[in-house]
C-alpha atoms as a PDB file:
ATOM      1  CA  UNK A   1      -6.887  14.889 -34.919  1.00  0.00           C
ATOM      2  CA  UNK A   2      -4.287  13.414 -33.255  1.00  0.00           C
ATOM      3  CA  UNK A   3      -3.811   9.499 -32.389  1.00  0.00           C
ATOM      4  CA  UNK A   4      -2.835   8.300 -28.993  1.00  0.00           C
ATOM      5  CA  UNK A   5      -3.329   5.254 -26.561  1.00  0.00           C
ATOM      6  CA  UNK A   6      -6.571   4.363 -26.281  1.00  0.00           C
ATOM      7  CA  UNK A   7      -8.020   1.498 -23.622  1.00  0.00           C
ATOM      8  CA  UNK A   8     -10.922  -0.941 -23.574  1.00  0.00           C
ATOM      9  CA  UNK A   9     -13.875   0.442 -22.077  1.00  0.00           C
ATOM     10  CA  UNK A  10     -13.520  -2.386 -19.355  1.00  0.00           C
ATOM     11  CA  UNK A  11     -10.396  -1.283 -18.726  1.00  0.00           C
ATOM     12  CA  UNK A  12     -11.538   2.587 -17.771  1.00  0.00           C
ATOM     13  CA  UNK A  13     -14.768   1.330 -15.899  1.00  0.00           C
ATOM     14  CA  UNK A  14     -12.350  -0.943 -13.734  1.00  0.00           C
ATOM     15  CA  UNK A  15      -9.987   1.904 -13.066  1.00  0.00           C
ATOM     16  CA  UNK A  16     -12.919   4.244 -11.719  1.00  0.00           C
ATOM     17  CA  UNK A  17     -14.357   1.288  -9.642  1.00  0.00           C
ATOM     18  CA  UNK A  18     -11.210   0.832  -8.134  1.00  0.00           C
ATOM     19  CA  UNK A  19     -10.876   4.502  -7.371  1.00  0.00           C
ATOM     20  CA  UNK A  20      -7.628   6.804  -7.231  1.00  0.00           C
ATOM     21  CA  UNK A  21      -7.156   5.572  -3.612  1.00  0.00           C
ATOM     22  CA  UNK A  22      -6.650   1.748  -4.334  1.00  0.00           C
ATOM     23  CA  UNK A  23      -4.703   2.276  -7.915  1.00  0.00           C
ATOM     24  CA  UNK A  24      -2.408   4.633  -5.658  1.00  0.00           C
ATOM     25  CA  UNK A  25      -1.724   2.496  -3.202  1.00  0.00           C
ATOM     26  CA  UNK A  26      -1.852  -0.712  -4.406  1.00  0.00           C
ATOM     27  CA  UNK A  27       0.963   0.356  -7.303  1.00  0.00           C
ATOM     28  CA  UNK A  28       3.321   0.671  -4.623  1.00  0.00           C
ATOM     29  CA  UNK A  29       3.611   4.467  -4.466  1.00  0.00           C
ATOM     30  CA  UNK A  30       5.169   4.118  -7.781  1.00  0.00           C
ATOM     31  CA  UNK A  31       2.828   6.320 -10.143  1.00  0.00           C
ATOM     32  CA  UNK A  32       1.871   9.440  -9.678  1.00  0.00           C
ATOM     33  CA  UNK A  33      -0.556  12.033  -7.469  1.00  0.00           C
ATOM     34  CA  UNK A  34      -1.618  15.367  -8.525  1.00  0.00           C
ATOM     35  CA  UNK A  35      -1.188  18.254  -6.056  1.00  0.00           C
ATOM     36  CA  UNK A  36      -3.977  17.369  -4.051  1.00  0.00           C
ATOM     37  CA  UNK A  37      -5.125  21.071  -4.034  1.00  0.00           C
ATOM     38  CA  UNK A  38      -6.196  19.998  -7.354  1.00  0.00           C
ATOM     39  CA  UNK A  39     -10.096  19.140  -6.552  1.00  0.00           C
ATOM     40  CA  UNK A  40     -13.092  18.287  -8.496  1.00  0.00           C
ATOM     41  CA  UNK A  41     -15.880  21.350  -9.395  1.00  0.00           C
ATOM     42  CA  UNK A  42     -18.831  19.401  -8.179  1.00  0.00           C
ATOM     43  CA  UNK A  43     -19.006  16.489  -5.953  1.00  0.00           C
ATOM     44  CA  UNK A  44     -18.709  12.963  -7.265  1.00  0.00           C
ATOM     45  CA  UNK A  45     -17.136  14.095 -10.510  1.00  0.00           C
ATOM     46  CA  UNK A  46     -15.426  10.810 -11.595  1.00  0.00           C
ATOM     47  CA  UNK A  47     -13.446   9.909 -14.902  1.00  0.00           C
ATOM     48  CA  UNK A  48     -10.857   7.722 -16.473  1.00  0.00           C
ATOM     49  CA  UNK A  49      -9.112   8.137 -20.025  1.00  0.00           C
ATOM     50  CA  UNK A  50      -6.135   8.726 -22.128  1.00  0.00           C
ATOM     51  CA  UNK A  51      -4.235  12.154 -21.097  1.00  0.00           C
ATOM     52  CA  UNK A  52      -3.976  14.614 -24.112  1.00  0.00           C
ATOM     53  CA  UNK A  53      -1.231  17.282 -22.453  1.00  0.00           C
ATOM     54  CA  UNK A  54      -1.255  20.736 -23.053  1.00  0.00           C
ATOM     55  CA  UNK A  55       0.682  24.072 -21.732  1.00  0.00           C
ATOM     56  CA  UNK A  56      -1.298  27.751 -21.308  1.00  0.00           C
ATOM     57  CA  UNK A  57       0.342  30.779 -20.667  1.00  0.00           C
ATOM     58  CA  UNK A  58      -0.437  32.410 -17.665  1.00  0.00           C
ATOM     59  CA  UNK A  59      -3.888  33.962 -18.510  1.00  0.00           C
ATOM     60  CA  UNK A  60      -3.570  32.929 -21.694  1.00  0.00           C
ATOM     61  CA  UNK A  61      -6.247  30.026 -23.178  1.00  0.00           C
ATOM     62  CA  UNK A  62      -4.810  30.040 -26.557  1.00  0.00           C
ATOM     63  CA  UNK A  63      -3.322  26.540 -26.364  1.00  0.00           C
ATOM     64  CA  UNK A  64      -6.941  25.195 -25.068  1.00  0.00           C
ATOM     65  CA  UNK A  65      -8.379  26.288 -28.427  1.00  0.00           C
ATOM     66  CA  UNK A  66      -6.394  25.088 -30.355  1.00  0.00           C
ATOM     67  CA  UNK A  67      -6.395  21.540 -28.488  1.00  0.00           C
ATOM     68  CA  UNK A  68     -10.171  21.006 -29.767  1.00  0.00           C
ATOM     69  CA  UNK A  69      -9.227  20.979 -33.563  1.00  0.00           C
ATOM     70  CA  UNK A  70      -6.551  18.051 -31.839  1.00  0.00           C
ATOM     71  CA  UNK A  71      -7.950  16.220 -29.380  1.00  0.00           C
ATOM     72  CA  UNK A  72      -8.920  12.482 -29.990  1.00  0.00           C
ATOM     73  CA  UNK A  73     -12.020  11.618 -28.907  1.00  0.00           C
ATOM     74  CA  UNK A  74     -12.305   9.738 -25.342  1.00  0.00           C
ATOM     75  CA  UNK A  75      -9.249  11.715 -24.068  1.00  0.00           C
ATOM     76  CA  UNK A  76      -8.938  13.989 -20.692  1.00  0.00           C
ATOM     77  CA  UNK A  77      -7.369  17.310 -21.513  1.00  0.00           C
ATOM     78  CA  UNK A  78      -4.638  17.973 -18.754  1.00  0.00           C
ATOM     79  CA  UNK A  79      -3.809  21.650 -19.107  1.00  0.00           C
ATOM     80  CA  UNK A  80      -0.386  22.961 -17.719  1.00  0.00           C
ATOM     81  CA  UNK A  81      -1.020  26.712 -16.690  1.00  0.00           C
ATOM     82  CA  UNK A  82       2.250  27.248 -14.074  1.00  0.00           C
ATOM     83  CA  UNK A  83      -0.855  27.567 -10.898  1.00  0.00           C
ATOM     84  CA  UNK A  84      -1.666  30.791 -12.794  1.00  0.00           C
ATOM     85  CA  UNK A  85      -5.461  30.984 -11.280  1.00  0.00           C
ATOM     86  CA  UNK A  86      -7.435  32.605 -13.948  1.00  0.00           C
ATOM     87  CA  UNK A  87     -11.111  31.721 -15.810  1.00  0.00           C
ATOM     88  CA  UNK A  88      -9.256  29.647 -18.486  1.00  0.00           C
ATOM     89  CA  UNK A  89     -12.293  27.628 -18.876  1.00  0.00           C
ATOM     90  CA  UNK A  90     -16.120  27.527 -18.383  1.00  0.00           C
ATOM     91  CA  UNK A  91     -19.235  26.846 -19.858  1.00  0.00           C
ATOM     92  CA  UNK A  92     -18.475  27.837 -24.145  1.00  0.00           C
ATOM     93  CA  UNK A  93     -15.768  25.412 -24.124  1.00  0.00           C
ATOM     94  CA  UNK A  94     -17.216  22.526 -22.272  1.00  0.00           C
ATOM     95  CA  UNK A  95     -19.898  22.437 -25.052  1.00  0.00           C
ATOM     96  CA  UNK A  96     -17.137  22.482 -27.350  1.00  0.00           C
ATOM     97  CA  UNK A  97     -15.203  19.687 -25.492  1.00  0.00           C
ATOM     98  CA  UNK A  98     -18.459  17.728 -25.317  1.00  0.00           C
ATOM     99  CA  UNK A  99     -18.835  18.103 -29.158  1.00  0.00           C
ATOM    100  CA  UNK A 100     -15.098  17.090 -29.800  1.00  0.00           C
ATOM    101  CA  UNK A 101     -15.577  14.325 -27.196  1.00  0.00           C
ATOM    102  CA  UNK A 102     -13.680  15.054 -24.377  1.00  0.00           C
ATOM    103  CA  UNK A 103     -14.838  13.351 -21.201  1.00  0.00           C
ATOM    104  CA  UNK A 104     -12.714  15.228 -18.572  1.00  0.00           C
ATOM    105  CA  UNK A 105     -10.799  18.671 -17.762  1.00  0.00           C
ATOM    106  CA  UNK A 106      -7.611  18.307 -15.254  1.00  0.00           C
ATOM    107  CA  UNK A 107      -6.257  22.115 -14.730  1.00  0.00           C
ATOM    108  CA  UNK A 108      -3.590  23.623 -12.643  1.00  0.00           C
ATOM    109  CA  UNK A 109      -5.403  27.142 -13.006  1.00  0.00           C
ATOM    110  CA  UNK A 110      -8.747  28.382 -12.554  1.00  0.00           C
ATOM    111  CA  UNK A 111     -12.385  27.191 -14.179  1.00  0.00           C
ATOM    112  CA  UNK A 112     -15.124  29.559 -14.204  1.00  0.00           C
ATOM    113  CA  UNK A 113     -19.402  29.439 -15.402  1.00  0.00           C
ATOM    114  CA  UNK A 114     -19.738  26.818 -11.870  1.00  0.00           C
ATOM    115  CA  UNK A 115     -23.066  25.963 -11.997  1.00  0.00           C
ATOM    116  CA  UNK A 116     -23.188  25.087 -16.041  1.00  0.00           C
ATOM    117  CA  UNK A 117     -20.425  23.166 -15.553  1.00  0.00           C
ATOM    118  CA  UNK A 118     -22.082  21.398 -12.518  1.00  0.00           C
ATOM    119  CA  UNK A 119     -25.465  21.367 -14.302  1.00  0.00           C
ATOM    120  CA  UNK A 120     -23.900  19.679 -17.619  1.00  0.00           C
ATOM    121  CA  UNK A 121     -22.496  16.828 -14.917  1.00  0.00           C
ATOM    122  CA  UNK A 122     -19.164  17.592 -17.106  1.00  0.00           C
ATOM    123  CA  UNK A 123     -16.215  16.404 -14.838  1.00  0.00           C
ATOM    124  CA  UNK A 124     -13.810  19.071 -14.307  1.00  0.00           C
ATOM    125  CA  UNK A 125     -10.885  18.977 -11.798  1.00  0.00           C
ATOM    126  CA  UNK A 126      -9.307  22.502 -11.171  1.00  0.00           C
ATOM    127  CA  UNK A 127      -6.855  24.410  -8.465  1.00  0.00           C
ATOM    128  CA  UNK A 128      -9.346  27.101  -8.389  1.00  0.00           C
ATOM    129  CA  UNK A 129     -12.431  29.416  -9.560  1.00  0.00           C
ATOM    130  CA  UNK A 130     -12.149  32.349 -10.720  1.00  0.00           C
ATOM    131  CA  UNK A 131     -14.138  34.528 -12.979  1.00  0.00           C
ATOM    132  CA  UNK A 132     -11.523  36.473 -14.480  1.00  0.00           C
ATOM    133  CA  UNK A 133     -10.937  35.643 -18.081  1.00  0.00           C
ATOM    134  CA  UNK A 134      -7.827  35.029 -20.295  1.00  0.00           C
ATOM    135  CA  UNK A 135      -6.170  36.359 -23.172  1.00  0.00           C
ATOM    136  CA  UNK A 136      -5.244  34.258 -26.380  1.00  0.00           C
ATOM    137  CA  UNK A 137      -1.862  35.491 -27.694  1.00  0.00           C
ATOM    138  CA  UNK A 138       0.363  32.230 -27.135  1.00  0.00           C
ATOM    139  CA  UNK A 139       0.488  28.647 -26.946  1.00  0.00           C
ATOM    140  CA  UNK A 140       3.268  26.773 -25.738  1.00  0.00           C
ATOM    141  CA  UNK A 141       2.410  23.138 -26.515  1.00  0.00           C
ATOM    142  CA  UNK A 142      -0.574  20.895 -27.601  1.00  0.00           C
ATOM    143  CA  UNK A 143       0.050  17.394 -26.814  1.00  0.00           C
ATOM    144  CA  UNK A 144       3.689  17.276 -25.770  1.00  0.00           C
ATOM    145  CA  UNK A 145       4.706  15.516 -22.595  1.00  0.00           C
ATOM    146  CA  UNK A 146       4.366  18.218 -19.987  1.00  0.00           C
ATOM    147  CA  UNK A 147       5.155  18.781 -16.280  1.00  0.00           C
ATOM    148  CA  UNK A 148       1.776  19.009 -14.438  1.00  0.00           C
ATOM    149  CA  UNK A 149       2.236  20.221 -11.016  1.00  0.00           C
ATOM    150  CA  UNK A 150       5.660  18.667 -10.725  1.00  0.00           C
ATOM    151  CA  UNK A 151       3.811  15.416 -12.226  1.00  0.00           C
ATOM    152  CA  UNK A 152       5.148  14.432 -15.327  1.00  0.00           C
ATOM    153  CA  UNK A 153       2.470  13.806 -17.828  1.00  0.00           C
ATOM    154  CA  UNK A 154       3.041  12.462 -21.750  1.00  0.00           C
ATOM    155  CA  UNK A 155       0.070  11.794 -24.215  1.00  0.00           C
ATOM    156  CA  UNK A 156      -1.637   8.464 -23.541  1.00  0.00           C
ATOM    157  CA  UNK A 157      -0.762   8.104 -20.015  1.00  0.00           C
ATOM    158  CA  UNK A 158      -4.047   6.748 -18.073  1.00  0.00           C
ATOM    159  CA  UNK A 159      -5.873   9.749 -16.044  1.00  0.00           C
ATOM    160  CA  UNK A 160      -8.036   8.337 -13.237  1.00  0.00           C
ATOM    161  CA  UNK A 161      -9.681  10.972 -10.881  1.00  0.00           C
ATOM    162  CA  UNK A 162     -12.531  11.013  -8.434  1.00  0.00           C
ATOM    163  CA  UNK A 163     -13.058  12.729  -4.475  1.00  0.00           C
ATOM    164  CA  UNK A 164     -10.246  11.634  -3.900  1.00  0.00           C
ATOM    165  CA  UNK A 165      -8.087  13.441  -6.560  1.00  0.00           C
ATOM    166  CA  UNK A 166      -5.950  13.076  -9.843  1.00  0.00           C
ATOM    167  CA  UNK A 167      -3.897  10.131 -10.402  1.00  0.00           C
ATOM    168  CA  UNK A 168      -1.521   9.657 -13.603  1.00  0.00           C
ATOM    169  CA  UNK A 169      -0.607   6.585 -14.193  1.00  0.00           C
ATOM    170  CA  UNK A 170       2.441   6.255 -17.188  1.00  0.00           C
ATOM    171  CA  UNK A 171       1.011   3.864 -20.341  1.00  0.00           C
ATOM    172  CA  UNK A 172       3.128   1.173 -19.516  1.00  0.00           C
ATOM    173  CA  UNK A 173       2.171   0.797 -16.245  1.00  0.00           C
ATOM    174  CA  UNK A 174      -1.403   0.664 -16.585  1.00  0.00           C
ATOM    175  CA  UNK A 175      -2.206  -3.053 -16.841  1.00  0.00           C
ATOM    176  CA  UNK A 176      -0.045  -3.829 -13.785  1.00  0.00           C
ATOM    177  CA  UNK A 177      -1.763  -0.700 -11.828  1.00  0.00           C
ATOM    178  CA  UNK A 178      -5.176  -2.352 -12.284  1.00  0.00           C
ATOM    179  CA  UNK A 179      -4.379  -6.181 -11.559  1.00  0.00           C
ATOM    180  CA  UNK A 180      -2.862  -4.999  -8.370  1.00  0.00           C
ATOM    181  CA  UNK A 181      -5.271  -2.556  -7.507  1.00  0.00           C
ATOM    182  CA  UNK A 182      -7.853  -5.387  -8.052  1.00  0.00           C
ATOM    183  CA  UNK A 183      -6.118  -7.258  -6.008  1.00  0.00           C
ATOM    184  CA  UNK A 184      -5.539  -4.885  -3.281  1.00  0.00           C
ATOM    185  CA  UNK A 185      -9.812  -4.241  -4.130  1.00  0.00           C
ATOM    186  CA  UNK A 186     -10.454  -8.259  -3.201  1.00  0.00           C
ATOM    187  CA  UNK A 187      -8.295  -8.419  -0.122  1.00  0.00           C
ATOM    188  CA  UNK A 188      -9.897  -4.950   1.401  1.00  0.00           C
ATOM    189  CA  UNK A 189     -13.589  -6.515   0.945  1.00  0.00           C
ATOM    190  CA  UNK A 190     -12.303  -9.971   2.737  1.00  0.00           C
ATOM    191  CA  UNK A 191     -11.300  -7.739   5.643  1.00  0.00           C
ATOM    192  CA  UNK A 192     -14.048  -5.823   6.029  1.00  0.00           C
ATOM    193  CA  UNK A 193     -16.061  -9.212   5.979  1.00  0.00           C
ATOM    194  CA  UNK A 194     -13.850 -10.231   8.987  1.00  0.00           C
ATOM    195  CA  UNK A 195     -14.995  -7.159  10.695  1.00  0.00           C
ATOM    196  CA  UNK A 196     -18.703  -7.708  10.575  1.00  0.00           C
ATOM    197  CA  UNK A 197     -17.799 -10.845  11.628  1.00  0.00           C
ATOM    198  CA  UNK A 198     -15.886  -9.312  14.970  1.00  0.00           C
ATOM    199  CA  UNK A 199     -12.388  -9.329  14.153  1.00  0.00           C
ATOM    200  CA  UNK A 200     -10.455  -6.392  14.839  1.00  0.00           C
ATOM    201  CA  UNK A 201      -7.980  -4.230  12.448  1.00  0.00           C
ATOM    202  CA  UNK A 202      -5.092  -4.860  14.608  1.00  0.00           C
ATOM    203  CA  UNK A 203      -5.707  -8.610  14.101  1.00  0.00           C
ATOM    204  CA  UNK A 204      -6.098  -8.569  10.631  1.00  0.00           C
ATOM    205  CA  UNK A 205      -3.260  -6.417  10.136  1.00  0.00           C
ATOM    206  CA  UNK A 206      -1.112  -8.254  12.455  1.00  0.00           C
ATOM    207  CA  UNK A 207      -1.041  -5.220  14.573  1.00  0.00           C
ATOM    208  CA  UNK A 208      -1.815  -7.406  18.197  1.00  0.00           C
ATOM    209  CA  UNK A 209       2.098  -6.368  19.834  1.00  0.00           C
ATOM    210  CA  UNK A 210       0.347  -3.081  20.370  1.00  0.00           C
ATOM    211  CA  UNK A 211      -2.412  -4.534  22.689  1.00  0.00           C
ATOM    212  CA  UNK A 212       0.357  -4.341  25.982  1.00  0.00           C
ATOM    213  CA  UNK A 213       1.612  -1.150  24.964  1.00  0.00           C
ATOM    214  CA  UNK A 214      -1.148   0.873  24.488  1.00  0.00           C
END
């Protein structure tokens, strides 16, 4: 199997506490989103780990197959598939993923098997479900950098999704990502204090010039 970047396991169950939201924003805009048409399978699907990149064919699983004999365990497999929306994955190989240790399936195409997949809580994060299934006649790449969506995505790079989508945030980037989002994390909770208390947003956010105009 391959070697990549792993982190602490502090370090992943800070990034889902924080949540794609606060990492997102609190970095500055600087790291990246996933097409937010990219959504979870089942509600509160939620995972954090090293990316492990890989290209399909349209209709074509090949390159998923051959990721498992790959893989390092703790990774997320983000699969490249060009938006082609077919059954590329369902319930066969999340048993094999879970076996290989995978903790998390990003896709640009299509997932099928729903309810096993829901059932097995495994988190999977897909542009669509369909049950049409694939071919396996080519691969293009297992764990080369790839472009996900338009988001570029290299082996290692931190994955962080939840509700509110797919984050990727580069390797080097990571430790500064989740001081500021923990910052960002401390200064939210003081203001929502204030609010119980009976402050307002615009006075916290030094909004109060609107007051007269509104």
């Amino acid at each position: 199997m391959s070697t990549i970047k792993s982190y602490e396991a502090a370090t992943l169950e800070q990034a889902c506490q924080l949540g794609t939201s606060t990492l997102y924003e609190a970095a500055g805009l600087t790291i990246s989103s996933v097409d937010p048409a990219i959504r979870p399978v089942w509600p509160g699907a939620s995972i954090a780990g090293p990316a492990y990149p890989l290209e399909c064919s349209p209709g074509d699983n090949l390159s998923i197959h051959i990721a498992m004999e790959k893989v390092p365990r703790g990774s997320v497999l983000v699969v490249s598939t060009g938006g082609f929306v077919s059954g590329y994955w369902g319930e066969v190989l999340t048993v094999a993923a879970e076996a290989a240790g995978v903790i998390g399936l990003v896709i640009d195409g299509g997932v099928r098997d729903i309810a096993a997949l829901t059932a097995r809580r495994f988190p999977v994060f897909t542009r669509g479900i369909s049950m049409r299934g694939t071919i396996k006649a080519s691969s293009p790449s297992v764990g080369q950098p790839i472009s996900f969506a338009g988001t570029p995505v290299a082996a290692g790079d931190l994955i962080v999704a939840d509700d509110d989508g797919v984050l990727v945030i580069p390797a080097a980037r990571v430790e500064y990502t989740l001081a500021q989002g923990q910052a960002r994390a401390d200064k939210e909770a003081k203001m929502m204090a204030a609010l119980r208390d009976g402050h307002s947003t615009l006075e916290l956010m030094g909004l109060t010039s609107w007051r007269n105009e509104k």
